[in-house]
Structures are given as C-alpha cells and as structure tokens.
N, C-alpha and C. Protein backbone atom coordinates (compact mmCIF):
# COMPACT_ATOMS: atom_id res chain seq x y z
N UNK A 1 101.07 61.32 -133.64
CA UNK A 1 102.50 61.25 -133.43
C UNK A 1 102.81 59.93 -132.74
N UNK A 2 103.74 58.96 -133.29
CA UNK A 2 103.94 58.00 -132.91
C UNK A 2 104.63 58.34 -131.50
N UNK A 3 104.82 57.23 -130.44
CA UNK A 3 105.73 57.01 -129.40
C UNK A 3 107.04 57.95 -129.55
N UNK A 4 107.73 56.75 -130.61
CA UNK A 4 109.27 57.37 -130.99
C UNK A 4 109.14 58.76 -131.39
N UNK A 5 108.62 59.27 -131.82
CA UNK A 5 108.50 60.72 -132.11
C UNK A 5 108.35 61.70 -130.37
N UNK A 6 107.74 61.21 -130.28
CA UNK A 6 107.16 61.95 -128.67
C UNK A 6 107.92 62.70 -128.01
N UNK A 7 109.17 62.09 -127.77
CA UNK A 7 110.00 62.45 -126.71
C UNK A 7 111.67 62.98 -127.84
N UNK A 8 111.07 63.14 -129.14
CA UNK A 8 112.63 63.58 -129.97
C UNK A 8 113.14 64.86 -129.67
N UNK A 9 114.51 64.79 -129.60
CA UNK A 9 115.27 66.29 -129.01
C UNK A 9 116.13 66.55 -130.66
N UNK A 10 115.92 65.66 -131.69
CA UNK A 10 116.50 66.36 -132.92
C UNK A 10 115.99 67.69 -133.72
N UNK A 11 116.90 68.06 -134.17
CA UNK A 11 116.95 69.13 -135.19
C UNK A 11 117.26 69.08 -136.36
N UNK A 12 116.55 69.33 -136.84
CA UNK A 12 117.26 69.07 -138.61
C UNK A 12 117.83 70.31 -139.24
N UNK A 13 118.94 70.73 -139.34
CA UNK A 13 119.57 71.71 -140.53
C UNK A 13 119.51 71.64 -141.38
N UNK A 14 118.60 72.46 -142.49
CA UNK A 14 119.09 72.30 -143.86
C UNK A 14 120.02 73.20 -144.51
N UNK A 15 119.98 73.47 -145.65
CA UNK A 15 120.39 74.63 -147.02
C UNK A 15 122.22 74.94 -146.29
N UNK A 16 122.56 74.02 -145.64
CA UNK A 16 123.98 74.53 -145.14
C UNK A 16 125.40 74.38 -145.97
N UNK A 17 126.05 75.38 -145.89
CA UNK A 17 127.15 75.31 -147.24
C UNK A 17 127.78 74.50 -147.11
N UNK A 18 129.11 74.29 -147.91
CA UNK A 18 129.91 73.59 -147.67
C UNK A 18 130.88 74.13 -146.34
N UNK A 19 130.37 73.36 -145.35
CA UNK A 19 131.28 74.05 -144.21
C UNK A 19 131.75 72.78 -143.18
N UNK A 20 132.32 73.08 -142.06
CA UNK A 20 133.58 72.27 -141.41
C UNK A 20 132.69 72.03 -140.29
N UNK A 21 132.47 70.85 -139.50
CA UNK A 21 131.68 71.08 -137.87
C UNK A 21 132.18 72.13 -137.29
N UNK A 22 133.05 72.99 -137.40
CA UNK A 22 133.71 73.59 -136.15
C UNK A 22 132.59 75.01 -136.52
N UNK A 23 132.85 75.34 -138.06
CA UNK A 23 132.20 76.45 -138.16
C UNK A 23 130.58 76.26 -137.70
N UNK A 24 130.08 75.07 -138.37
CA UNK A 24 128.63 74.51 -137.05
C UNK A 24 128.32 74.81 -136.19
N UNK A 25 129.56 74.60 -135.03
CA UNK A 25 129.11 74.28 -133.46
C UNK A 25 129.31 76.08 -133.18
N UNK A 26 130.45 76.67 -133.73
CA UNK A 26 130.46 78.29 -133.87
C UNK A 26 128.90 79.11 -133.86
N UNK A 27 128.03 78.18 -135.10
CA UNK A 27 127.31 79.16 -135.14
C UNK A 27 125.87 78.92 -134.06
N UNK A 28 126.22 77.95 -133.53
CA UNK A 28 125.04 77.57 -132.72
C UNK A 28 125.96 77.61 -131.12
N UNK A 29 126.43 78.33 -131.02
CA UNK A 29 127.33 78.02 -129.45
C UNK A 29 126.82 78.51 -128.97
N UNK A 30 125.66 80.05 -129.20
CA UNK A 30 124.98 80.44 -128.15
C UNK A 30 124.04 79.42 -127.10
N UNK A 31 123.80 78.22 -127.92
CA UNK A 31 122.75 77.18 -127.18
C UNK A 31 123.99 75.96 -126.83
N UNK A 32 124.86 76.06 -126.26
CA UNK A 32 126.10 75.53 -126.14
C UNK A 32 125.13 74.33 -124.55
N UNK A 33 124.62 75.07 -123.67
CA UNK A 33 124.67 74.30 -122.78
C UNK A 33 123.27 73.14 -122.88
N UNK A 34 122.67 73.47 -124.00
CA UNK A 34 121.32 72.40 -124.20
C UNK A 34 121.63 71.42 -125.36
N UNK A 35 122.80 71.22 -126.25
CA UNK A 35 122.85 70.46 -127.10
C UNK A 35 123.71 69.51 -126.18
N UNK A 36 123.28 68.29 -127.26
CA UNK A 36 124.27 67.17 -126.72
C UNK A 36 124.80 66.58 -127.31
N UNK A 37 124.55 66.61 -128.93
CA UNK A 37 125.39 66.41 -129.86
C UNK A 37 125.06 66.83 -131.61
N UNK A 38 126.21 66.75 -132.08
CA UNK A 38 125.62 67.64 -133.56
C UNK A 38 126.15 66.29 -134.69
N UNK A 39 125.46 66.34 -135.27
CA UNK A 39 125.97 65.44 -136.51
C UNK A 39 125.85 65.68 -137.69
N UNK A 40 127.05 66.06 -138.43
CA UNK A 40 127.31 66.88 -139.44
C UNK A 40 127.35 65.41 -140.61
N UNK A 41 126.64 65.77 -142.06
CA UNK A 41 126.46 64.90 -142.55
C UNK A 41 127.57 65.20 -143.53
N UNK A 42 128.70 64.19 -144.07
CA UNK A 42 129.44 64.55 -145.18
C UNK A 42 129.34 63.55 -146.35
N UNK A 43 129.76 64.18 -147.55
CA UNK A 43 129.23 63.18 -148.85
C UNK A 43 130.55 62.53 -149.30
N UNK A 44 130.62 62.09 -150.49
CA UNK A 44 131.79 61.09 -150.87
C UNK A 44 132.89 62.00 -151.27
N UNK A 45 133.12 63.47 -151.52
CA UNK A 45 134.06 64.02 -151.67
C UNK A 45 135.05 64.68 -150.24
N UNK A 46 134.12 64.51 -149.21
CA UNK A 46 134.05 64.55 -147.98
C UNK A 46 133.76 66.42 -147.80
N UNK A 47 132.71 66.60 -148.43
CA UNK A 47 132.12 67.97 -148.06
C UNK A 47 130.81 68.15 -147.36
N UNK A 48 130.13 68.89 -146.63
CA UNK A 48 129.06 68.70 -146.26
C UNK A 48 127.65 68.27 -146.98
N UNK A 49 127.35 67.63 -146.84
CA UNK A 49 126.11 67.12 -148.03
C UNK A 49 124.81 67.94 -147.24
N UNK A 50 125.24 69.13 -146.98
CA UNK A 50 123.75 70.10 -146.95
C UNK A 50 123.47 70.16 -145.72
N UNK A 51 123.31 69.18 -144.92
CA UNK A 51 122.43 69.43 -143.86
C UNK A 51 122.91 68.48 -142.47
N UNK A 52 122.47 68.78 -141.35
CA UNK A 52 123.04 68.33 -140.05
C UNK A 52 121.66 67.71 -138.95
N UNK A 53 122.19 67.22 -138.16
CA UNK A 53 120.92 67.44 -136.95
C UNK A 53 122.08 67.79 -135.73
N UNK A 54 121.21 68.13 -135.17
CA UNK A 54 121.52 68.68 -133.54
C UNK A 54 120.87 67.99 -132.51
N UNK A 55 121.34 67.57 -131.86
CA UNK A 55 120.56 66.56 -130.63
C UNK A 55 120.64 67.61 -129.58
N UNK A 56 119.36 67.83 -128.92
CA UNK A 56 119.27 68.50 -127.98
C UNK A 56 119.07 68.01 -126.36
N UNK A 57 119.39 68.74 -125.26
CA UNK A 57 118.86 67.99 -123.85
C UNK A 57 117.80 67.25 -124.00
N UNK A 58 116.83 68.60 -124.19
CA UNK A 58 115.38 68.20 -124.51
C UNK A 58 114.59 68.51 -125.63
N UNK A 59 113.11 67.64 -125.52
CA UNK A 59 112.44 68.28 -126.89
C UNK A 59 112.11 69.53 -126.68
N UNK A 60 112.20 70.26 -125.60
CA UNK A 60 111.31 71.26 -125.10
C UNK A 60 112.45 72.53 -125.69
N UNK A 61 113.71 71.92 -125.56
CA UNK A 61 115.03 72.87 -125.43
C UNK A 61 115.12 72.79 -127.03
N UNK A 62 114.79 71.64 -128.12
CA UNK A 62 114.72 71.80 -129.53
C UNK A 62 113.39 72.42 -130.18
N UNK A 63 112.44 72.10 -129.35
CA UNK A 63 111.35 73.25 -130.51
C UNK A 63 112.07 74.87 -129.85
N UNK A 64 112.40 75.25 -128.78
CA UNK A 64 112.77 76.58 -127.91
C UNK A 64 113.68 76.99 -129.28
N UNK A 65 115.12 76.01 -129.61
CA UNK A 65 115.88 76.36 -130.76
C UNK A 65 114.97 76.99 -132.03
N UNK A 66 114.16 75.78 -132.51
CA UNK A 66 113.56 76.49 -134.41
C UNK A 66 112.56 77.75 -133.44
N UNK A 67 112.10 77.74 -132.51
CA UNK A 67 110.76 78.88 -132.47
C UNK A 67 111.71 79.84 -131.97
N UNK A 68 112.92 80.30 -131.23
CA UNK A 68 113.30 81.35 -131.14
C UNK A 68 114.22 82.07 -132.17
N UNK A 69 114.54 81.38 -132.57
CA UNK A 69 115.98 80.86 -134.00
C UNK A 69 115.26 81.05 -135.66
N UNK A 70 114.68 82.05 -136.06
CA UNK A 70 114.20 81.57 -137.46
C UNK A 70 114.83 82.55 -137.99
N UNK A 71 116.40 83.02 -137.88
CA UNK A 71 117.22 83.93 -138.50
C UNK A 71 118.94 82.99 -138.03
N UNK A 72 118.97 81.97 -138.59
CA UNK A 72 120.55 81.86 -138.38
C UNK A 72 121.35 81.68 -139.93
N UNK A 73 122.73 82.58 -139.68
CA UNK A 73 122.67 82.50 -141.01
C UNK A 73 124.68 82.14 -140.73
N UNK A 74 124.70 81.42 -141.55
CA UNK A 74 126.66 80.40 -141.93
C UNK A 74 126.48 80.92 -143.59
N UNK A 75 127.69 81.44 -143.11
CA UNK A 75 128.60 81.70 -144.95
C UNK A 75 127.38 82.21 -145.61
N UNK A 76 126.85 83.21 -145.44
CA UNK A 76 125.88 84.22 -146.74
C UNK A 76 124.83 83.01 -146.84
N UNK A 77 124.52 81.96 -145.74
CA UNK A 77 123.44 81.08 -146.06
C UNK A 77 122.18 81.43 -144.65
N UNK A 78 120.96 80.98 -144.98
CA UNK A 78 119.91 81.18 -143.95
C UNK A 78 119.70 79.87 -143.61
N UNK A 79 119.75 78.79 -142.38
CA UNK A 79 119.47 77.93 -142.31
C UNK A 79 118.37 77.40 -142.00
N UNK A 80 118.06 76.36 -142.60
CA UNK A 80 116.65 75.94 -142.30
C UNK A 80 116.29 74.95 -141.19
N UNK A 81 115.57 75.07 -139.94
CA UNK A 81 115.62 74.99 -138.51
C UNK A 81 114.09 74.05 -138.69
N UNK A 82 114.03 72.53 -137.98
CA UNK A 82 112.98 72.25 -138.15
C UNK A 82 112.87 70.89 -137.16
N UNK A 83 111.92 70.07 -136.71
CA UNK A 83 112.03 69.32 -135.62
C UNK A 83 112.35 67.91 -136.63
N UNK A 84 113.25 67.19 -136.17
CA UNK A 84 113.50 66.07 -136.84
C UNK A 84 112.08 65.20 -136.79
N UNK A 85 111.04 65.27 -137.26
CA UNK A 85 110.79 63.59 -137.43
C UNK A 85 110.11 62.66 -137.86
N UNK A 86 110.99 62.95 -139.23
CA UNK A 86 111.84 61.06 -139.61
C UNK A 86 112.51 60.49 -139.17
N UNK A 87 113.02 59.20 -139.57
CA UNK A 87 113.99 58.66 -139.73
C UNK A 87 115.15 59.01 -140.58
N UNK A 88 116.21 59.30 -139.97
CA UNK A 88 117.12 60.01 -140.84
C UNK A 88 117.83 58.81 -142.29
N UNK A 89 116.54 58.01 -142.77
CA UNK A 89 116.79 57.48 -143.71
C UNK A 89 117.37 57.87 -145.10
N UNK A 90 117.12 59.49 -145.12
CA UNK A 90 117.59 59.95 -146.61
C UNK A 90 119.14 60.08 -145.92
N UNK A 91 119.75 59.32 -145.70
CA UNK A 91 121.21 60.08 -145.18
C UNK A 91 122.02 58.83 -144.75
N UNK A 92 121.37 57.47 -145.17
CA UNK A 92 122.38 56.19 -144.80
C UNK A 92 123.06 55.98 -146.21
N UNK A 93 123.46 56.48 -146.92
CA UNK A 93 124.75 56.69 -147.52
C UNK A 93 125.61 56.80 -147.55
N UNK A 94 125.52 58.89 -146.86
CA UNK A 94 126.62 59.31 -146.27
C UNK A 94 126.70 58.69 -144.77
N UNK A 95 127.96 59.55 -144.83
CA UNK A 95 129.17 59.64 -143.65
C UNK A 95 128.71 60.47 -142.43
N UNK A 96 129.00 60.65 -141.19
CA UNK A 96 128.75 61.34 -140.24
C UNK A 96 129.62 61.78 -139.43
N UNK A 97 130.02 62.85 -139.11
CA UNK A 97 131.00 63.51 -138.83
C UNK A 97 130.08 64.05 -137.03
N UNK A 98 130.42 63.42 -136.14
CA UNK A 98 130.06 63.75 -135.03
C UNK A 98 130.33 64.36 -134.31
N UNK A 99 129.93 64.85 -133.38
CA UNK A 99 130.44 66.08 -132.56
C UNK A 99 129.37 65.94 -130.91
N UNK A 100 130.46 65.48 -130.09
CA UNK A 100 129.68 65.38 -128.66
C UNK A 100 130.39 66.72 -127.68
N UNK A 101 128.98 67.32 -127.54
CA UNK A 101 129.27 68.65 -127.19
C UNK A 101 129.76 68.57 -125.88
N UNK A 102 129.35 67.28 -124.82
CA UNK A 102 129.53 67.84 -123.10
C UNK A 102 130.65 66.88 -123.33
C-alpha cells in the first residue's frame, strides 16, 4: 500500500440510482457525525452517474462504515460499500455535486 493510500478516509458507493444528494446524505445520516464530506457524481444529463464517495473523519471511521454497513439499501437498490483506493480517475468527466457535512 502506497503512502497516499495509508491514511485514506474515502468510500466508494456504487450501483446507486438515479437519486438527489439529499436522498444520499438521508441514507447515511446515521454516521452523520464521522463524515466530512460526500461527493455525489453527476453525468451530462445531470443525473447521478452511479456512484459517490464519502469522505470520512477517519480511515478507521471508513473501513467501521463498509465492515458494519454491508446492508444499505436507496430506492429498491443495495449499495455497494468499499474503501476508495484509486484515484478517482474513472470520474474526471463528470461533474461533482458536493456536499460538506460539518
């Protein structure tokens, strides 16, 4: 594991519908006081292009998210919960729809 990896507090969302940040931050508000920001990815029609990350306090507070969390489910979908890390290179296309939680 490189350096930059070491200390990452991302999350990666996948399989997520077409949905709004608000319904997002809704479904993850139980972990309201360890995120620090969510970034909702949108495509050229301006709908969600699938998937998000979640920036957490810590890395400790983002693996705690996917290892306690492997049942969250938005709009009849199961989301897919996983530690960011790449480079969120598949995603400099789109748009980013941000959300600073504190």
């Amino acid at each position: 594991m490189t350096q930059s990896f070491k200390n990452n507090r991302k999350v990666l969302i996948g399989n997520l519908p077409e949905t709004t940040l608000e319904e997002l931050t809704e479904a993850f508000c139980d972990f309201s006081n360890t995120i620090a920001e969510i970034s909702l990815y949108i495509d050229k029609k301006g709908k969600s292009a699938g998937h998000a990350y979640i920036e957490m306090t810590s890395r400790e507070n983002a693996e705690s998210l996917i290892e306690n969390n492997t049942v969250i489910e938005l709009k009849g979908r199961l989301l897919n919960l996983s530690l960011a890390e790449q480079a969120e290179d598949c995603t400099k296309e789109k748009k980013k729809s941000w959300f600073f939680w504190k």
